[in-house]
C-alpha atoms as a PDB file:
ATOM      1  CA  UNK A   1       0.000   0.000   0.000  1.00  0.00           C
ATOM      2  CA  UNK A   2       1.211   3.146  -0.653  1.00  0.00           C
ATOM      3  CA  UNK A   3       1.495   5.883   2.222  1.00  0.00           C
ATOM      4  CA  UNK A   4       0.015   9.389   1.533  1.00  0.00           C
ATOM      5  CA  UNK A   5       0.849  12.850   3.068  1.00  0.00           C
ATOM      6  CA  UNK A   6      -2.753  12.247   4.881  1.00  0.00           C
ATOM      7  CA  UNK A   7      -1.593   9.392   6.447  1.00  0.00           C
ATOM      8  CA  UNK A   8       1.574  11.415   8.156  1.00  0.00           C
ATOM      9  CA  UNK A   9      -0.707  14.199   8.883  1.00  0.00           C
ATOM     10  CA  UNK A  10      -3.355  11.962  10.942  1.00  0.00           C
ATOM     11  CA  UNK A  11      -0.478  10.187  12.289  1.00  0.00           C
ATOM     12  CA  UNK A  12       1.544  13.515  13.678  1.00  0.00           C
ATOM     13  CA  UNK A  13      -1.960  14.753  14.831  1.00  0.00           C
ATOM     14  CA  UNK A  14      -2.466  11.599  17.064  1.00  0.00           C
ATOM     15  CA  UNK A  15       0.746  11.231  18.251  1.00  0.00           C
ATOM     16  CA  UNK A  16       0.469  15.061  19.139  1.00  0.00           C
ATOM     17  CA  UNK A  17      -3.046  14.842  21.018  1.00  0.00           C
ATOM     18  CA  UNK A  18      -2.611  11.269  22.110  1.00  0.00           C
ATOM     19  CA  UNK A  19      -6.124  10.499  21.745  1.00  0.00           C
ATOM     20  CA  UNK A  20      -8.427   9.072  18.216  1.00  0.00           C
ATOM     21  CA  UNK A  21     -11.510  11.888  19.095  1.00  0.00           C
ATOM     22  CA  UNK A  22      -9.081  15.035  19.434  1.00  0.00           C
ATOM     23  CA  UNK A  23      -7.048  14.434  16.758  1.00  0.00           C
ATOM     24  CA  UNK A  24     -10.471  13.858  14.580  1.00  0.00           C
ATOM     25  CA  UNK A  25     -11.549  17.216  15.622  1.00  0.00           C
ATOM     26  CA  UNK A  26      -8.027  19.094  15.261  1.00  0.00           C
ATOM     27  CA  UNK A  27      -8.375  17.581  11.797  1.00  0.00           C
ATOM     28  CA  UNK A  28     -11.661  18.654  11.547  1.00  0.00           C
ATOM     29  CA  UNK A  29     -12.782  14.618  10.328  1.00  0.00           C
ATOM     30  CA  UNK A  30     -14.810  11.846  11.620  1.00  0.00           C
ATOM     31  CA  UNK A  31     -12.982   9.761  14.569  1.00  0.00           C
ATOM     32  CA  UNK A  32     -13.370   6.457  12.227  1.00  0.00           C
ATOM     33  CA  UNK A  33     -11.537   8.149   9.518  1.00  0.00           C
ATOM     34  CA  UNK A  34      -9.193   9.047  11.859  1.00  0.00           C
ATOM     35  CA  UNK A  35      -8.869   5.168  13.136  1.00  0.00           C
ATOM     36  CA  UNK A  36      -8.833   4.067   9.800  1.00  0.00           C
ATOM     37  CA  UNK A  37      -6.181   5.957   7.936  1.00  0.00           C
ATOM     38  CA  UNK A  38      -3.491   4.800  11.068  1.00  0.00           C
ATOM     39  CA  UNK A  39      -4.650   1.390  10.666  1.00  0.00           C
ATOM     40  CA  UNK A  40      -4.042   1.688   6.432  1.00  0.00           C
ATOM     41  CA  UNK A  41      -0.632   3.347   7.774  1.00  0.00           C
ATOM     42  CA  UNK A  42       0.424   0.687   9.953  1.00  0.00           C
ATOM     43  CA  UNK A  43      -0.206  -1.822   7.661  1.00  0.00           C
ATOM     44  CA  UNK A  44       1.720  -0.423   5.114  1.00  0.00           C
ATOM     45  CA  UNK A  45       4.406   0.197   7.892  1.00  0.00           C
ATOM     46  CA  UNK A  46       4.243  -3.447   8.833  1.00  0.00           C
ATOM     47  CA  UNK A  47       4.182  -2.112  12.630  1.00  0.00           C
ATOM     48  CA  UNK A  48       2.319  -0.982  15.217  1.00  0.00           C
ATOM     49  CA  UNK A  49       2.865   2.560  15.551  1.00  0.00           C
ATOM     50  CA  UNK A  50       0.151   3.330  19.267  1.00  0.00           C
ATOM     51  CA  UNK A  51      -0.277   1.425  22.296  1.00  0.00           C
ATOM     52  CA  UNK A  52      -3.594   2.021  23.899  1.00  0.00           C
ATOM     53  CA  UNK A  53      -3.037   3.682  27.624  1.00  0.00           C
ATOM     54  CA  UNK A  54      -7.288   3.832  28.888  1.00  0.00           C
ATOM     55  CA  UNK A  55      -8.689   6.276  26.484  1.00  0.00           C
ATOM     56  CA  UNK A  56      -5.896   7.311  25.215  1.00  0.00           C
ATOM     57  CA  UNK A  57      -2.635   6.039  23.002  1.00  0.00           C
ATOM     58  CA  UNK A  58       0.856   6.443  23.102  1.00  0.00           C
ATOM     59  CA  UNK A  59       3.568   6.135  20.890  1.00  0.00           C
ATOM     60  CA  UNK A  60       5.781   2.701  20.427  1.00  0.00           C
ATOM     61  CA  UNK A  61       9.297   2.784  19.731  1.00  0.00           C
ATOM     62  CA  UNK A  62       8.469   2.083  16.368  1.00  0.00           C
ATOM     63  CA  UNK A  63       6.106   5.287  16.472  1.00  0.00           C
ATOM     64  CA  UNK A  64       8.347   7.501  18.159  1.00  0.00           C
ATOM     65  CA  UNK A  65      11.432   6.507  15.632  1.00  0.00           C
ATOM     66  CA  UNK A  66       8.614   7.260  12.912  1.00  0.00           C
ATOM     67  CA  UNK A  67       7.526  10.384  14.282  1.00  0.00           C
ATOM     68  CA  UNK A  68      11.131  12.303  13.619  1.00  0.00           C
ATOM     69  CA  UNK A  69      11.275  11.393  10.547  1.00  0.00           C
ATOM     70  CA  UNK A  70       7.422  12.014   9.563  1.00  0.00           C
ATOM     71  CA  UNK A  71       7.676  15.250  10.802  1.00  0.00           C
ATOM     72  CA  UNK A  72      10.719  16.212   8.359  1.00  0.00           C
ATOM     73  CA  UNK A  73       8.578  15.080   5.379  1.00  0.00           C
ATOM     74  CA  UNK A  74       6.041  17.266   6.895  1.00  0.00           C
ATOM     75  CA  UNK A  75       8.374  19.954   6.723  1.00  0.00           C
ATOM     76  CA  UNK A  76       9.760  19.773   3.094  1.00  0.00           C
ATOM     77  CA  UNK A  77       6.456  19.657   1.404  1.00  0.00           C
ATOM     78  CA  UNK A  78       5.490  22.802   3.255  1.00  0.00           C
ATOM     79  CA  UNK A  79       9.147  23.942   2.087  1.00  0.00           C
ATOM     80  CA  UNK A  80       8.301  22.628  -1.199  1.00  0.00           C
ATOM     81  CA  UNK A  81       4.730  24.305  -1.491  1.00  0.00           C
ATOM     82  CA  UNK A  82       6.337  27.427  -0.059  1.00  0.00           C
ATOM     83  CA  UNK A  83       8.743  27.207  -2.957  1.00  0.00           C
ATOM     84  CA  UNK A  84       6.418  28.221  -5.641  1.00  0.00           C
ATOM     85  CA  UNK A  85       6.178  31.257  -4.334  1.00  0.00           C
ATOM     86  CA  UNK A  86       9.838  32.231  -6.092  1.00  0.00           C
ATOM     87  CA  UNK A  87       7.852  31.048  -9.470  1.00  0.00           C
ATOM     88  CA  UNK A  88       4.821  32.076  -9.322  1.00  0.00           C
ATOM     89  CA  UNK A  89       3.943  34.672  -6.655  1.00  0.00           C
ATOM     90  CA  UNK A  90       2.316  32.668  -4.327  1.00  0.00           C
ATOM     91  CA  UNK A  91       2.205  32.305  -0.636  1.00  0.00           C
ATOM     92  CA  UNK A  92       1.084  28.732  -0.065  1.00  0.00           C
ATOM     93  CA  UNK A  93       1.958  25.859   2.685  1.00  0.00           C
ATOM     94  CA  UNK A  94       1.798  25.103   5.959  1.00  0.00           C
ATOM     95  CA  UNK A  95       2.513  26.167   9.470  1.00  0.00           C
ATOM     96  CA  UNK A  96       2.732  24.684  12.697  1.00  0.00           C
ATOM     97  CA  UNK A  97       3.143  26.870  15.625  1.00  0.00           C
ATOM     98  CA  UNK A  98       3.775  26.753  19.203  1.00  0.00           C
ATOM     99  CA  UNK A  99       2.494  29.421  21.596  1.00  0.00           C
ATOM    100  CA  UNK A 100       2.645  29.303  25.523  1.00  0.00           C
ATOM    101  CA  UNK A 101      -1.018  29.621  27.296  1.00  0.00           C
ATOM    102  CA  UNK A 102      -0.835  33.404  28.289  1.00  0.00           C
ATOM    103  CA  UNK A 103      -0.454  34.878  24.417  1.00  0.00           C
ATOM    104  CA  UNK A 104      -2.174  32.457  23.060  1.00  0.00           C
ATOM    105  CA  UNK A 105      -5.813  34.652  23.320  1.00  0.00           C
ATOM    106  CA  UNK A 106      -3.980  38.230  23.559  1.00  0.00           C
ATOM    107  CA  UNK A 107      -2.325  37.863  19.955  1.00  0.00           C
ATOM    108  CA  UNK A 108      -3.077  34.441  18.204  1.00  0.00           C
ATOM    109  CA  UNK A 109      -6.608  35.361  17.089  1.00  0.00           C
ATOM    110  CA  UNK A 110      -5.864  38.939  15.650  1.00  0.00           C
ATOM    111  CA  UNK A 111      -2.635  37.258  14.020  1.00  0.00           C
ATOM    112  CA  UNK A 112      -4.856  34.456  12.379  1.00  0.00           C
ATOM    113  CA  UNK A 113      -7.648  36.896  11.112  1.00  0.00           C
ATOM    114  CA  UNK A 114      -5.108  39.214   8.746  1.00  0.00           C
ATOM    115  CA  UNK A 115      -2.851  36.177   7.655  1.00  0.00           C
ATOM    116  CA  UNK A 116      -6.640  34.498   6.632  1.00  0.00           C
ATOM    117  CA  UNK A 117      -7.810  37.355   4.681  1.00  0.00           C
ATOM    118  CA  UNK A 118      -4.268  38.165   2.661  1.00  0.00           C
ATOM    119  CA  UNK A 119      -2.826  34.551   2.404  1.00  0.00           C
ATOM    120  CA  UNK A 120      -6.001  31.884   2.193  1.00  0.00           C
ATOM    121  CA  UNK A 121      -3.276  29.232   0.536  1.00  0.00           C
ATOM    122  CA  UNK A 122      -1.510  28.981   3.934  1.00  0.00           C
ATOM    123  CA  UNK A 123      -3.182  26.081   6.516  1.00  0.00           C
ATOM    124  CA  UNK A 124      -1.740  27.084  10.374  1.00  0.00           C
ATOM    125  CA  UNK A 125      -1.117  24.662  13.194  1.00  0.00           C
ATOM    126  CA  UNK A 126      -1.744  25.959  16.407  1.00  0.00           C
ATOM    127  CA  UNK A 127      -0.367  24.330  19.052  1.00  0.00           C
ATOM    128  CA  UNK A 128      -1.028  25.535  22.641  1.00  0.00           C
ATOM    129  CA  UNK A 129       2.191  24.122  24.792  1.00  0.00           C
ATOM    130  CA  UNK A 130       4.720  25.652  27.707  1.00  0.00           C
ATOM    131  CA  UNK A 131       8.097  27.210  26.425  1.00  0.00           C
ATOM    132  CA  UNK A 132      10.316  24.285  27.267  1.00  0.00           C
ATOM    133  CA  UNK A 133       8.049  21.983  24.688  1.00  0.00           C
ATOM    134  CA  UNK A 134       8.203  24.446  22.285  1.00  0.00           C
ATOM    135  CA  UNK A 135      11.261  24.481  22.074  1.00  0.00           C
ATOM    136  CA  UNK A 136      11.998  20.811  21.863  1.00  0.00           C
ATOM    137  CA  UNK A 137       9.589  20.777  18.642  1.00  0.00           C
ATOM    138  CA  UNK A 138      11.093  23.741  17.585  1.00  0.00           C
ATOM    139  CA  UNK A 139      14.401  22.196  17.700  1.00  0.00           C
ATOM    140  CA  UNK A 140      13.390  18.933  16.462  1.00  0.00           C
ATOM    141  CA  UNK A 141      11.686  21.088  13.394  1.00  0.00           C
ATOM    142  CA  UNK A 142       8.405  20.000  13.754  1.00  0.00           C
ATOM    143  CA  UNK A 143       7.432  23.437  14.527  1.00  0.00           C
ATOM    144  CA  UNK A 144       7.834  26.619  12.350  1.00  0.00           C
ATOM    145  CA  UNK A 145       7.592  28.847  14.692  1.00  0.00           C
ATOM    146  CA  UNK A 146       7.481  29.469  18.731  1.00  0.00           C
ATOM    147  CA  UNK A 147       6.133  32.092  20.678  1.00  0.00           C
ATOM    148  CA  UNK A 148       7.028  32.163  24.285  1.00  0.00           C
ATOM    149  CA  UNK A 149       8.659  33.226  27.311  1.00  0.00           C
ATOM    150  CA  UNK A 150      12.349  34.635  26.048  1.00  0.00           C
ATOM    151  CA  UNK A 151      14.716  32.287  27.824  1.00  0.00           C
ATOM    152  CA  UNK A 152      17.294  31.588  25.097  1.00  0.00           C
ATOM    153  CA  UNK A 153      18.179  28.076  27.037  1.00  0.00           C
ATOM    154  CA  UNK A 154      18.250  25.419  23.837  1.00  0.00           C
ATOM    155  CA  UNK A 155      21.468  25.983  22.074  1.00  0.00           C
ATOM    156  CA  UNK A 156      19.784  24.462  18.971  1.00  0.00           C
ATOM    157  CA  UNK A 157      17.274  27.056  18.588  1.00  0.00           C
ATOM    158  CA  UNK A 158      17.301  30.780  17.807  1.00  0.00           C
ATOM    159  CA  UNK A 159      15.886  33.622  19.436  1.00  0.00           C
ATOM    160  CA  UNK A 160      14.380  37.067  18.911  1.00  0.00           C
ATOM    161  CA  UNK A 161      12.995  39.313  21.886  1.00  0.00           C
ATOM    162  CA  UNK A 162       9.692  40.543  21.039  1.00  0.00           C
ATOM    163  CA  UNK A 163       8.982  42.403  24.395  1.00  0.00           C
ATOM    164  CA  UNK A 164       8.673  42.673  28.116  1.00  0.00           C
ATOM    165  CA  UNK A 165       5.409  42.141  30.430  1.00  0.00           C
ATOM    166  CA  UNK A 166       5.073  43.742  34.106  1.00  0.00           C
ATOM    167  CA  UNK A 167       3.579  41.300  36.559  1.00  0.00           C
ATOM    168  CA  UNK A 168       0.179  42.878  37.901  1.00  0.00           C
ATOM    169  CA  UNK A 169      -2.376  42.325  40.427  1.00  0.00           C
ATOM    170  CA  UNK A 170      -5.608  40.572  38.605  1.00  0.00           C
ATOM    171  CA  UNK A 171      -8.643  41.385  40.746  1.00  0.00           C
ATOM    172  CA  UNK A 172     -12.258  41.179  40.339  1.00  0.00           C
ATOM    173  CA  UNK A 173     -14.484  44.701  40.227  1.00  0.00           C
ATOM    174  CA  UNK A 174     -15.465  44.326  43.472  1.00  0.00           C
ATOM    175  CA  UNK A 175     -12.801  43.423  45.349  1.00  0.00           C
ATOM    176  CA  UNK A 176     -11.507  46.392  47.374  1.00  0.00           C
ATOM    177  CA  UNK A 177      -7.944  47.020  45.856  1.00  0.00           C
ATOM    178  CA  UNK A 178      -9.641  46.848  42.487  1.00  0.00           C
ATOM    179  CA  UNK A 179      -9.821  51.054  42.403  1.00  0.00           C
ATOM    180  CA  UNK A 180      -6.002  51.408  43.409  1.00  0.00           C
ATOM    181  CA  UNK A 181      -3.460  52.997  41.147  1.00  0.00           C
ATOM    182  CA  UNK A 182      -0.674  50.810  42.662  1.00  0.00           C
ATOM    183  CA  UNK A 183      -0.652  48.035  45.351  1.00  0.00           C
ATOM    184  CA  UNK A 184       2.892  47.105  47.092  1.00  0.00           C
ATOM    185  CA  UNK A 185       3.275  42.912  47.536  1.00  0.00           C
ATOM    186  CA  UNK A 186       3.654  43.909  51.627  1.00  0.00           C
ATOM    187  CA  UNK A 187       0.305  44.827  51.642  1.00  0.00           C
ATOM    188  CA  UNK A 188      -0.660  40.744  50.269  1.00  0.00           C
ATOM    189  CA  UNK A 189       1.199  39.346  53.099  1.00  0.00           C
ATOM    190  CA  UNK A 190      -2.036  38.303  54.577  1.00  0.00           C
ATOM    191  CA  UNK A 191      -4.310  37.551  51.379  1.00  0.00           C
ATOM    192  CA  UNK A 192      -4.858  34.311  49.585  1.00  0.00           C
ATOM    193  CA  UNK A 193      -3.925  34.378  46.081  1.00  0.00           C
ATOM    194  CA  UNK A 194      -4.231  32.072  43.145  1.00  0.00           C
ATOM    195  CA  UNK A 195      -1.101  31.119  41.512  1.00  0.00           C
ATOM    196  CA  UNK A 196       0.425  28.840  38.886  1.00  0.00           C
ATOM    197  CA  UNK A 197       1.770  25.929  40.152  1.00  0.00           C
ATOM    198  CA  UNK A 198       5.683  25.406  41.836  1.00  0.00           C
ATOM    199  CA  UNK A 199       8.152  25.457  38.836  1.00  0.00           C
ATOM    200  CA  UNK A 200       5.940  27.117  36.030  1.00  0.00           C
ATOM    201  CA  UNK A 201       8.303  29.838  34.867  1.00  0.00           C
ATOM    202  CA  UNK A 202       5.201  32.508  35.614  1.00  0.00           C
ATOM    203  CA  UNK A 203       5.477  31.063  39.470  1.00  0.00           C
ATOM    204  CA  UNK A 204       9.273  31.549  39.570  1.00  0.00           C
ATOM    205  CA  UNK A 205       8.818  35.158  38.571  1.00  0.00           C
ATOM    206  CA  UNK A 206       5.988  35.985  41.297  1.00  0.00           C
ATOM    207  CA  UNK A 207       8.707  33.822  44.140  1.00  0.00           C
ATOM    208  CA  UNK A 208      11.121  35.966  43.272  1.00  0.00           C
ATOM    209  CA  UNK A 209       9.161  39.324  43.477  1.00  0.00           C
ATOM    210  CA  UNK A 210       7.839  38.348  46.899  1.00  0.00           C
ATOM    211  CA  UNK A 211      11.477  37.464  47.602  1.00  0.00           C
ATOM    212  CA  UNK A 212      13.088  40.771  46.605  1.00  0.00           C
ATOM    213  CA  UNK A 213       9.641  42.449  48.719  1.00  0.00           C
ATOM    214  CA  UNK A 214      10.542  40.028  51.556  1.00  0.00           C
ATOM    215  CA  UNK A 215       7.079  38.687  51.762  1.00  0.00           C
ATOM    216  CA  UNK A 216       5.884  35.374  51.626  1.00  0.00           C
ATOM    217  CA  UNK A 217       2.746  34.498  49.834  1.00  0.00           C
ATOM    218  CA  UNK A 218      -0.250  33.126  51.119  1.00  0.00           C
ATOM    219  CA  UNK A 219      -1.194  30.494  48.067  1.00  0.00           C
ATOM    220  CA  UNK A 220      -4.960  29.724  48.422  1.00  0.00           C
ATOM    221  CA  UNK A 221      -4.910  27.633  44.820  1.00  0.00           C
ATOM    222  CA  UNK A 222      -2.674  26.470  42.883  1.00  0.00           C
ATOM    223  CA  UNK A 223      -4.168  26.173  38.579  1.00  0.00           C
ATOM    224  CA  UNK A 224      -1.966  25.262  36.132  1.00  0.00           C
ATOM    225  CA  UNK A 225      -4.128  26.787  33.410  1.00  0.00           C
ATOM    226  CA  UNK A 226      -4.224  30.642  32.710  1.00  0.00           C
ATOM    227  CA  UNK A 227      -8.188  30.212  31.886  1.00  0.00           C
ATOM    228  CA  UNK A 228      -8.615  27.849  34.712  1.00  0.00           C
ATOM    229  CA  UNK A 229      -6.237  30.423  36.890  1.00  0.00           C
ATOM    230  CA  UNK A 230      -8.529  33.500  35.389  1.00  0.00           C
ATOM    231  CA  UNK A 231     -12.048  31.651  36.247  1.00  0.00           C
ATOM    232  CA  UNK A 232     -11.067  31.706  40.124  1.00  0.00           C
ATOM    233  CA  UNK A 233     -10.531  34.778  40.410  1.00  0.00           C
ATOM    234  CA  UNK A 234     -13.394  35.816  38.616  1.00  0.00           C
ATOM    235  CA  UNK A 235     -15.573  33.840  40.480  1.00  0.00           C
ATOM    236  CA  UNK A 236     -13.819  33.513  44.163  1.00  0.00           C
ATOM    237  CA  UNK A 237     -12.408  36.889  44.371  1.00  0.00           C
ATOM    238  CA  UNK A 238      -8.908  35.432  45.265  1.00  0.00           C
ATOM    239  CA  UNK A 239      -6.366  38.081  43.596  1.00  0.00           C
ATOM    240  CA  UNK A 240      -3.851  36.343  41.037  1.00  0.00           C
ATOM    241  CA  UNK A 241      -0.326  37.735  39.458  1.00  0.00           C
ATOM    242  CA  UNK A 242       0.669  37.367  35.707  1.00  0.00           C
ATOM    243  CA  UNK A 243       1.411  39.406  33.305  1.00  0.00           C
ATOM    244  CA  UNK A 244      -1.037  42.763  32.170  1.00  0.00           C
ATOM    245  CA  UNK A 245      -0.737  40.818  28.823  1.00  0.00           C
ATOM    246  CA  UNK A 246      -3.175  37.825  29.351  1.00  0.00           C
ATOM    247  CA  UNK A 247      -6.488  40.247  30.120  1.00  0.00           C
ATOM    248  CA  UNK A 248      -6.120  41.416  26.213  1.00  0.00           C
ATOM    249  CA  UNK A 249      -8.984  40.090  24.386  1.00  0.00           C
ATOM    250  CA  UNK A 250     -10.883  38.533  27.257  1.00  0.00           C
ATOM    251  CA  UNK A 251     -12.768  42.129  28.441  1.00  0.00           C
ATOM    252  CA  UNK A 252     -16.270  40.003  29.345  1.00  0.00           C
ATOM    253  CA  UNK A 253     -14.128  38.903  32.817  1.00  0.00           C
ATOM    254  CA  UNK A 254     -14.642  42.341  33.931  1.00  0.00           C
ATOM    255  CA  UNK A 255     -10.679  41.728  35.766  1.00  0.00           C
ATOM    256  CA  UNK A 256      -8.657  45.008  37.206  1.00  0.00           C
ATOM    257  CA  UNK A 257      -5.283  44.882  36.686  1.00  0.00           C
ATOM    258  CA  UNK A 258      -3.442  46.882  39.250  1.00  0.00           C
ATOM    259  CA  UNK A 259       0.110  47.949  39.070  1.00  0.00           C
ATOM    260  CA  UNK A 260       2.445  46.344  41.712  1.00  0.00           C
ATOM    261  CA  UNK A 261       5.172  48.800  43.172  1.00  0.00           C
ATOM    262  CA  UNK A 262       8.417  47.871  43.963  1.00  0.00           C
ATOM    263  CA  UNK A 263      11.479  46.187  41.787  1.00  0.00           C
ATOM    264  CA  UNK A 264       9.182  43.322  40.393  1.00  0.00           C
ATOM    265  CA  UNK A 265      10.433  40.958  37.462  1.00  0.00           C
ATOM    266  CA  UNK A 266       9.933  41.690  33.879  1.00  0.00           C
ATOM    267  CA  UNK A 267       8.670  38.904  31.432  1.00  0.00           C
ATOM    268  CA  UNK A 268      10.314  38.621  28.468  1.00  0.00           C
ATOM    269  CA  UNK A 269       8.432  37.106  25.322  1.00  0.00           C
ATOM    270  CA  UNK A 270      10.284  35.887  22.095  1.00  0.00           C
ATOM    271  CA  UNK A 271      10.555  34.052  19.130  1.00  0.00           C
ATOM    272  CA  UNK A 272      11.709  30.573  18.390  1.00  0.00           C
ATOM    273  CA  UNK A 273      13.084  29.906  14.940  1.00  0.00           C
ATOM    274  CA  UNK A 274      14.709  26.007  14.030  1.00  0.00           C
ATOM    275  CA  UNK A 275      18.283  26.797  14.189  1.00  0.00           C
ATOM    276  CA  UNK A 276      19.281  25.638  11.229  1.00  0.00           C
ATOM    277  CA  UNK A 277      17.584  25.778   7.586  1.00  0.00           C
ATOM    278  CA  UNK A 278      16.057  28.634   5.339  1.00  0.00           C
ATOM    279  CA  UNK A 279      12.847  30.163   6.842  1.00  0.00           C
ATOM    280  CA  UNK A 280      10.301  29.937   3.888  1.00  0.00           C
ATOM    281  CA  UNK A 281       7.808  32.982   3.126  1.00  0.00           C
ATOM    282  CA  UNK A 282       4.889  32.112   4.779  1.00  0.00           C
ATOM    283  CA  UNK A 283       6.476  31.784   8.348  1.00  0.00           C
ATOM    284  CA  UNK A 284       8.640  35.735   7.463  1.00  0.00           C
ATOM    285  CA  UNK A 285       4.360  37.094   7.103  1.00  0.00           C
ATOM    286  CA  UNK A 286       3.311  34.817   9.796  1.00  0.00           C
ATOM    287  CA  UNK A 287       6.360  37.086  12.254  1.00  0.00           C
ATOM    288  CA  UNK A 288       5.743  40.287  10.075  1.00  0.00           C
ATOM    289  CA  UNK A 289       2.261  39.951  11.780  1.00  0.00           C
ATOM    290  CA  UNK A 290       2.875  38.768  14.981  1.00  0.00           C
ATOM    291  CA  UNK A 291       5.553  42.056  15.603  1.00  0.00           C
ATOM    292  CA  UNK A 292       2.504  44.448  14.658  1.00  0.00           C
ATOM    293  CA  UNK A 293       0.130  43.083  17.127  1.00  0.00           C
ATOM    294  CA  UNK A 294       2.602  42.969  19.735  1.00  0.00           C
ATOM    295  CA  UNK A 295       3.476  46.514  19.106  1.00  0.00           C
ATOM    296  CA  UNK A 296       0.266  47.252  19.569  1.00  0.00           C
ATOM    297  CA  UNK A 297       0.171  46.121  22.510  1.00  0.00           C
ATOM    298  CA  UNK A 298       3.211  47.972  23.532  1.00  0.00           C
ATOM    299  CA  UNK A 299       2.047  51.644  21.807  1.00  0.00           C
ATOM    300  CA  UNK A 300      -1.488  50.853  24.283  1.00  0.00           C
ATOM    301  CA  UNK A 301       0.155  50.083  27.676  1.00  0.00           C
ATOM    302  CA  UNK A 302       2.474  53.220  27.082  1.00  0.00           C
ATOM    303  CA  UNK A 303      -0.368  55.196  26.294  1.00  0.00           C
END
């Protein structure tokens, strides 16, 4: 039997979401379609490719020696479609991107909505991971492009700074430091918050702002989700800190962010481009894009 591009594609989708139904709807097909194009693959393969884990699957050895080199075909054909662009004028191909939870709302949508209208021959990947994953797909090229937290720790990828977040106080309208122009982390000593969890990267920055305040927090919850984190506060009152960033584009929470005094942490976002190999076109407009709406976002915050 001979092995399509469809089959990779269903493949890298189920090996991505680990599970038959999500990978169906990423793909936007029917879950039997789904099960039936790995089973055409594996027989063609001669191997079993998933091991079933409950409801979901993970990869064999087979699959995960597979998976590289799937994702590399992946790769040139969107190089390859890209490539027509130098003949005929086109922008055409396909993208797979990596962006950590908190920009994922603030800039994704806005990005996707102009790159739609001007460039319908390009298909975009989403992919909604934290920085350190990123960068491993980054580096392993099954990703395009990353947009994360700048931490320029994978020697095999590079880096570009896009810009720098101040932590803030999230609170709730009625909560009564919601009408302050600034609140110091001294005056939190006593108050529950909601925080990510010990060793997210967004949790290291808020330890080490209490730390330079010399003030321990009082963690009521710990949500390793920024919706999930968002929804408490909304709904118990408990005060959170992240960046002013993640409140863009989600104005029906009716959240104050208040300014924190005091020698608190910046957060730096960046890109992640595959260290090695030619960027094609589509992934330059893609960035071209992306650096508008985040400079935006920097032209409203100084304004």
């Amino acid at each position: 039997m001979s092995i399509e591009l469809r089959h990779l594609r269903t493949f890298i989708a189920v090996a991505e979401t680990q599970n038959f139904t999500r990978a169906a709807k990423q793909l936007r097909v029917s879950q039997p379609g789904v099960s039936q194009q790995i089973k055409e693959l594996e027989a063609g393969l001669k191997a079993s490719l998933f091991e079933r884990v409950g409801t979901r699957v993970r990869l064999t050895r087979v699959g995960h020696a597979f998976r590289e080199q799937a994702a590399i075909v992946m790769r040139r054909f969107s190089e390859a479609c890209a490539a027509v662009d130098n003949v005929e004028g086109l922008v055409v191909g396909h993208l797979d991107v990596g962006v950590i939870p908190a920009l994922n709302v603030p800039w994704i949508p806005p990005v996707l909505a102009r790159f739609a209208a001007e460039y319908p021959g390009v298909a975009i990947s989403i992919h909604e991971k934290p920085t350190n994953e990123i960068e491993t797909e980054v580096e392993a090229g099954r990703f395009n492009l990353g947009i994360g937290l700048y931490s320029r720790s994978t020697p095999g990828v590079r880096y570009e700074r896009l810009c720098a977040e101040s932590l803030v106080l999230l609170v709730p309208a009625r909560h009564p430091l919601a009408k302050r122009r600034v609140v110091a982390l001294g005056e939190l000593e006593n108050t529950r918050i909601a925080l990510m969890p010990e060793n997210y990267p967004m949790r290291d920055l808020v330890e080490e702002a209490f730390r330079r305040a010399k003030v321990r927090p009082r963690v009521g919850f710990e949500i390793d989700t920024i919706e999930a984190l968002l929804g408490i506060t909304v709904h118990s009152g408990m005060p959170t800190i992240l960046p002013g960033v993640v409140l863009d584009r989600r104005a029906g929470l009716e959240l104050h962010a208040v300014p924190i005094s005091g020698s608190t942490p910046r957060i730096e976002f960046g890109l992640m481009w595959p260290g090695r190999g030619k960027q094609d076109q589509a992934t330059h407009i893609f960035v071209e894009i992306l650096r508008q709406v985040a400079g935006g976002r920097r032209a409203k915050a100084v304004s």
